[in-house]
Protein backbone atom coordinates (compact mmCIF):
# COMPACT_ATOMS: atom_id res chain seq x y z
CA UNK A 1 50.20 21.30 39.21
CA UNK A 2 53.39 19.59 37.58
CA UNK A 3 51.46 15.90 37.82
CA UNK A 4 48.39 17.44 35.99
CA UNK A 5 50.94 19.06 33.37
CA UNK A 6 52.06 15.64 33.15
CA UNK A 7 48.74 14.16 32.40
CA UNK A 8 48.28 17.06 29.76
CA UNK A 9 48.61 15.36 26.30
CA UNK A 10 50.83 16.66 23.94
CA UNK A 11 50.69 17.16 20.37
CA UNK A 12 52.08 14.10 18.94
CA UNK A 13 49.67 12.24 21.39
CA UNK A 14 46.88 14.09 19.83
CA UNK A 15 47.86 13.09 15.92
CA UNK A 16 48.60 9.89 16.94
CA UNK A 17 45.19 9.42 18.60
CA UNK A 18 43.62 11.09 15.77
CA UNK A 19 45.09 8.91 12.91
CA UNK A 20 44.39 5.74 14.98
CA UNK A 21 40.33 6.90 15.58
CA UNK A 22 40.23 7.69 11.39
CA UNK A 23 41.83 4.41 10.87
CA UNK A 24 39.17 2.83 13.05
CA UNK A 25 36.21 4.79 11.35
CA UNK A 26 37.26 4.55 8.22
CA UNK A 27 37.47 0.07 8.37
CA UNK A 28 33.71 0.45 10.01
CA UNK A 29 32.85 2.24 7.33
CA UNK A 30 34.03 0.40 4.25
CA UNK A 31 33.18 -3.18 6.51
CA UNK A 32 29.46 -1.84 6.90
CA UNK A 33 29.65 -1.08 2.70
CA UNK A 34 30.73 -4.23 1.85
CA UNK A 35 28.51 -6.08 3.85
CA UNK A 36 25.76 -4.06 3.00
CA UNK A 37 26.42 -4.61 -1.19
CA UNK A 38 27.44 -8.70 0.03
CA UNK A 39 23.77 -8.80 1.09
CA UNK A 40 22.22 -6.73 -2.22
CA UNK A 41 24.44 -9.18 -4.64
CA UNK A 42 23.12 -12.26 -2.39
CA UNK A 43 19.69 -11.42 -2.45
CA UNK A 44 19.75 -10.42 -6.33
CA UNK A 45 21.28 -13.76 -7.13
CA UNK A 46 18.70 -15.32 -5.06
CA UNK A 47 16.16 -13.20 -7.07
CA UNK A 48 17.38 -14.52 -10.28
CA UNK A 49 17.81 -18.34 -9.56
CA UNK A 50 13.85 -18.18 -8.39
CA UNK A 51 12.70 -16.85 -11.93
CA UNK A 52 14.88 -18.94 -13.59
CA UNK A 53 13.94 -21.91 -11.64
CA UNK A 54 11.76 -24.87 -13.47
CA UNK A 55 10.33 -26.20 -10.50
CA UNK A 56 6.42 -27.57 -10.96
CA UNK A 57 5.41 -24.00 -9.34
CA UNK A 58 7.91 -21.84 -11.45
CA UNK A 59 6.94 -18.22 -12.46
CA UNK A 60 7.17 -19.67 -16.31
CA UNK A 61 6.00 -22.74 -15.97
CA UNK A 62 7.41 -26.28 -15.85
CA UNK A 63 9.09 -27.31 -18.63
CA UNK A 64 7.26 -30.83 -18.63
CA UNK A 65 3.66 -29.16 -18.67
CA UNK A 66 4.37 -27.25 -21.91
CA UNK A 67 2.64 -29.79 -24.21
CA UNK A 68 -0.07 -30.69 -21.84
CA UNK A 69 -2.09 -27.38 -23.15
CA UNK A 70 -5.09 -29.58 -23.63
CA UNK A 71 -4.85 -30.87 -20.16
CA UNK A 72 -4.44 -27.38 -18.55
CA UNK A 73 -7.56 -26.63 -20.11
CA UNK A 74 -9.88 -28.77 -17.86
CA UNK A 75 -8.17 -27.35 -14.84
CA UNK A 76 -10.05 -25.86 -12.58
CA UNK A 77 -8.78 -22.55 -10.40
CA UNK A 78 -11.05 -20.65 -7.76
CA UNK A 79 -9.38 -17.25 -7.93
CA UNK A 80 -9.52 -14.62 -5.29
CA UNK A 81 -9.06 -10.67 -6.03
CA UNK A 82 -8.54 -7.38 -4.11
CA UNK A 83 -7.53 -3.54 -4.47
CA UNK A 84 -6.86 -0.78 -2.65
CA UNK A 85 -7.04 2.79 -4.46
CA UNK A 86 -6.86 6.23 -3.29
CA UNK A 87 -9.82 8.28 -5.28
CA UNK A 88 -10.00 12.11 -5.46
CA UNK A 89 -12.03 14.41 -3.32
CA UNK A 90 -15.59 13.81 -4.50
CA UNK A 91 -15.08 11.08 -6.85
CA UNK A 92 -16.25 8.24 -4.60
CA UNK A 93 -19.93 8.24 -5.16
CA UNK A 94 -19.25 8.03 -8.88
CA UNK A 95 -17.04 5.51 -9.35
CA UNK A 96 -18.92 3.08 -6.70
CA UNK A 97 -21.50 3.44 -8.44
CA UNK A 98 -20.05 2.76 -12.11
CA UNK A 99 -19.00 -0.42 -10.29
CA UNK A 100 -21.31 -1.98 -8.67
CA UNK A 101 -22.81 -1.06 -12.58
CA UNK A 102 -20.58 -2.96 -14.36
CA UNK A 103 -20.61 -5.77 -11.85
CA UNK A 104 -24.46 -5.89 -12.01
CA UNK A 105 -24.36 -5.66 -16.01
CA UNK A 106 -21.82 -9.25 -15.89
CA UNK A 107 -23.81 -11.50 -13.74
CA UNK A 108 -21.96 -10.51 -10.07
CA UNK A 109 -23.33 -9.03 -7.08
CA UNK A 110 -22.62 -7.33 -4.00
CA UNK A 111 -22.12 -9.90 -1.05
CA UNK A 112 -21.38 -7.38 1.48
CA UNK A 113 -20.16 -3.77 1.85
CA UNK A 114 -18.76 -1.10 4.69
CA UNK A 115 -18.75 2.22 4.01
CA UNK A 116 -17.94 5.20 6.05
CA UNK A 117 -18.16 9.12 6.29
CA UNK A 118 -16.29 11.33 8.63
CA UNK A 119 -18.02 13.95 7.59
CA UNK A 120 -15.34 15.02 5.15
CA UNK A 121 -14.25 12.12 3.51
CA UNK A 122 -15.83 8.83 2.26
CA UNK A 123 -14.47 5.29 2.94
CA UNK A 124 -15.63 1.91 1.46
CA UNK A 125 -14.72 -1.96 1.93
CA UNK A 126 -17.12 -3.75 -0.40
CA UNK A 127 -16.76 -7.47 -1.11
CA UNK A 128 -18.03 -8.64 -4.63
CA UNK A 129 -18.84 -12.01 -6.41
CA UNK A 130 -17.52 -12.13 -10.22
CA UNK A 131 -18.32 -14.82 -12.63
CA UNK A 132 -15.48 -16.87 -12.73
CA UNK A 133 -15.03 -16.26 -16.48
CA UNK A 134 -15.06 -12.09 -15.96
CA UNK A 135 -12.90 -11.64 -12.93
CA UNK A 136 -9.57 -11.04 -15.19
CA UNK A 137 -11.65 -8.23 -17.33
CA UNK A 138 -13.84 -6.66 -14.29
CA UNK A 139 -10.19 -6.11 -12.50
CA UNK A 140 -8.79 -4.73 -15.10
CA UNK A 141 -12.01 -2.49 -15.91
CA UNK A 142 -11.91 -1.33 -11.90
CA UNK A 143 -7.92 -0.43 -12.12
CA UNK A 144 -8.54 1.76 -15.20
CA UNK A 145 -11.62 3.38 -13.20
CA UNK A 146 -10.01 4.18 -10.20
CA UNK A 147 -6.97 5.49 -11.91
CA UNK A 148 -8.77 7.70 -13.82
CA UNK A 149 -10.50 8.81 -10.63
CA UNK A 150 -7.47 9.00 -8.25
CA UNK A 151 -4.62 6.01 -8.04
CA UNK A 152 -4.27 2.60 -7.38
CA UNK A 153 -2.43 1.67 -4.51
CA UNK A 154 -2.15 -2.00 -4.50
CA UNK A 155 -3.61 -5.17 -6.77
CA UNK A 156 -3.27 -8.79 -5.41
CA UNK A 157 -5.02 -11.79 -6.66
CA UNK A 158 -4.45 -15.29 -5.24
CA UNK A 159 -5.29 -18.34 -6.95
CA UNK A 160 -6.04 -21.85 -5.88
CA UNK A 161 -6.50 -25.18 -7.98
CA UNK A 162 -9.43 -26.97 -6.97
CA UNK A 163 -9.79 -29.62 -9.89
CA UNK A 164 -9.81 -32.38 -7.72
CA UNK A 165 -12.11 -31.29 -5.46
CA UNK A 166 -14.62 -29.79 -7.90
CA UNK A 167 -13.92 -33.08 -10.09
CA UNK A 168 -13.47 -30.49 -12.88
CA UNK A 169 -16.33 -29.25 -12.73
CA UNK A 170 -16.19 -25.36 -13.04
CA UNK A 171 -19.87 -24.78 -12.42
CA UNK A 172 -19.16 -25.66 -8.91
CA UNK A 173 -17.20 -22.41 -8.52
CA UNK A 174 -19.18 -20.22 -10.75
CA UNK A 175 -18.03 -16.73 -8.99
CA UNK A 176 -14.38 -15.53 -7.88
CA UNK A 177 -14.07 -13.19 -4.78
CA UNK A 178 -13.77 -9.72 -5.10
CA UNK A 179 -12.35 -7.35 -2.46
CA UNK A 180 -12.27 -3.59 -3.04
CA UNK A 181 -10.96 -0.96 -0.39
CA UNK A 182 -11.55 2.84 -1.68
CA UNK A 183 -10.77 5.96 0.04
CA UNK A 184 -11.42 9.17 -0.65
CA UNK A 185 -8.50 11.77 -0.24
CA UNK A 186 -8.79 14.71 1.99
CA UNK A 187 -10.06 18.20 0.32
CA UNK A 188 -6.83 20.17 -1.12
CA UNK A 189 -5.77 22.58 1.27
CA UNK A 190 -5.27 26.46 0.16
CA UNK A 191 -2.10 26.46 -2.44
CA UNK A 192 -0.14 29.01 -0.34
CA UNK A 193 -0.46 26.61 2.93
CA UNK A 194 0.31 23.62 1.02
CA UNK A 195 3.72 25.43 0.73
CA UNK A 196 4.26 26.85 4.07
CA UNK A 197 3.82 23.12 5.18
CA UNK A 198 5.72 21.95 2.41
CA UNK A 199 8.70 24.34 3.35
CA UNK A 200 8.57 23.70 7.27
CA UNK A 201 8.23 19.89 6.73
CA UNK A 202 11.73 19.95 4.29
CA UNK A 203 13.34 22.38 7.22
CA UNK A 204 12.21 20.33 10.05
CA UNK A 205 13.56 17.12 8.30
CA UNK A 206 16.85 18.86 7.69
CA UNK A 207 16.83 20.19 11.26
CA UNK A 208 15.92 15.91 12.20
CA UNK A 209 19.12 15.28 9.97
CA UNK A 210 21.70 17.20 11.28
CA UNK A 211 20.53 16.55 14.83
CA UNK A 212 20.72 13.79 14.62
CA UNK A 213 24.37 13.47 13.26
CA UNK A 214 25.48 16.03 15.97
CA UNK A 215 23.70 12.85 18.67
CA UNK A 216 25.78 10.64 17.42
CA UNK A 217 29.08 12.35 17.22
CA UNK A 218 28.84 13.31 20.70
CA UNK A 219 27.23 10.17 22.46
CA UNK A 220 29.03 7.31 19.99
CA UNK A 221 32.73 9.06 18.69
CA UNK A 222 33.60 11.21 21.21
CA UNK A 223 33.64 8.92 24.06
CA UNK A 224 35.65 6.28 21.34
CA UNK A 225 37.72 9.22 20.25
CA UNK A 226 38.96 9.83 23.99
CA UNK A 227 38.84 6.00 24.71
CA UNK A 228 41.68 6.10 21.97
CA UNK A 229 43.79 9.59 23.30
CA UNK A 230 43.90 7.34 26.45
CA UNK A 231 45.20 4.60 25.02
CA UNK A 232 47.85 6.41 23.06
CA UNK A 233 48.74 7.91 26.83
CA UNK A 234 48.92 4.59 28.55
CA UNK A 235 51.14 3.12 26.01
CA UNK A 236 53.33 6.21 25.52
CA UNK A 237 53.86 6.84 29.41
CA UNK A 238 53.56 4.11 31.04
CA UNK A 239 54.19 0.83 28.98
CA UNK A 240 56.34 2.00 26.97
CA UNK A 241 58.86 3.04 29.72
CA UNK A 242 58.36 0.58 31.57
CA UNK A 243 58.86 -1.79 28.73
CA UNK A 244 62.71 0.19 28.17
CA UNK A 245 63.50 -0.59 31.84
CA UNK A 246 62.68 -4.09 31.74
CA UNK A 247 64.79 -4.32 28.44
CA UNK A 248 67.52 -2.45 30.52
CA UNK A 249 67.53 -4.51 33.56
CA UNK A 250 67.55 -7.63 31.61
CA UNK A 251 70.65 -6.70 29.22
CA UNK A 252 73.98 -8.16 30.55
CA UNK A 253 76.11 -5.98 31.97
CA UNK A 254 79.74 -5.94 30.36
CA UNK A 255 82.87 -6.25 32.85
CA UNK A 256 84.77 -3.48 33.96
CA UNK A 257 88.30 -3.81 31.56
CA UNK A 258 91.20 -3.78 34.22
CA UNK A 259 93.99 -0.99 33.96
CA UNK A 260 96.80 -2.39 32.22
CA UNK A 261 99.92 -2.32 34.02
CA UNK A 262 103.04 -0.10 33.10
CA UNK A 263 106.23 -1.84 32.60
């Protein structure tokens, strides 16, 4: 019983142990910050120097093609399109057919399609041909469609120059390619379950959270925390004494003063 008292730490121990494991934390922490801004400044600067850049491929432009308007004219660019939009319940028989109506009505055509029904929802992949000289308008003219008829999701359009291979001829590549994704949202779900989902989905992410946090107190800290506490106890009863008796044992010992004789 008096070795475990022994091995009992005491209260000093404890603080010391304590401010040591904050002290650790707390240079994690602010090491992880830093790092983490380091990286956002980096990448931002990075951001920048790309816009600003004047390079033949530049966002802007090159600087040297600014007076060769007349030249950029004759160019010729085989574009390629697609969008993916979310349309409301409903609302996906209409606006398919508005545009494969408007495509029809500009010279363009449907090369192929995909569509779907799960029996509650409709979902479409069709792949279009525009007239080279109406794809800019007829994606435009889709985005404002499907907006009003749900959202748009996503827009990309790639472009390739193919002047030398068409010998700038642009009646060689009289359409530009067309892909458009649609699907239709689920039917709205009674208001009152909407927010008995809404409600346990906020609780159980709370619940995630917190659980979380308690996980990694218990299987990261608390093992560092008494890694630490044992540390403190190593050096405060064992190295440090043993470090006093060394310093003893090594000291010169100072010679016994003989007794001075009476006269």
């Amino acid at each position: 019983m008096a070795k475990l008292r022994r091995l009992k730490p005491g209260r000093k121990e404890i603080i010391a142990s304590l401010v040591i494991f904050g002290g650790v934390a707390v240079l994690l922490a602010f090491s992880s910050i830093s790092g983490f801004f380091l990286a956002g400044h980096q990448s931002s600067s990075n951001l920048q120097a790309g816009v600003v850049s004047s390079g033949p491929y530049s966002l802007f432009g090159s600087s040297n093609n600014q007076n060769s308007a007349s030249v950029s004219q004759n160019r010729v660019v085989n574009t390629s399109e697609s969008l993916v939009g979310e349309l409301k319940h409903g609302h996906f028989e209409n606006v398919t057919g508005d545009i494969v109506s408007n495509l029809t009505s500009i010279g363009g055509y449907v090369a192929s399609s995909n569509l779907m029904y799960n029996g509650t929802t409709w979902f479409g992949i069709y792949s279009v041909n525009v007239p080279s000289a109406d794809s800019t308008q007829f994606l435009f003219d889709v985005t404002n469609l499907v907006n009003a008829n749900g959202k748009t999701q996503s827009v990309q359009i790639q472009t390739q120059d193919v002047t030398n291979e068409t010998g700038g001829n642009q009646s060689k590549v009289p359409y530009a390619l067309f892909s458009i994704t649609l699907q239709e949202e689920a039917s709205e779900l009674p208001v009152s379950t909407n927010q008995f989902s809404g409600l346990f989905g906020s609780i159980g992410s709370i619940l995630g959270v917190v659980l979380g946090d308690v996980a990694y107190i218990v299987l990261i800290a608390v093992p560092i925390y008494f890694l630490v506490l044992g540390g403190v106890l190593l050096t405060g009863r064992v190295l440090y004494p043993m470090f006093l008796r060394v310093s003893k044992s090594s000291s010169p010992k100072q010679p016994n003063e003989a007794p001075s004789s009476v006269p």
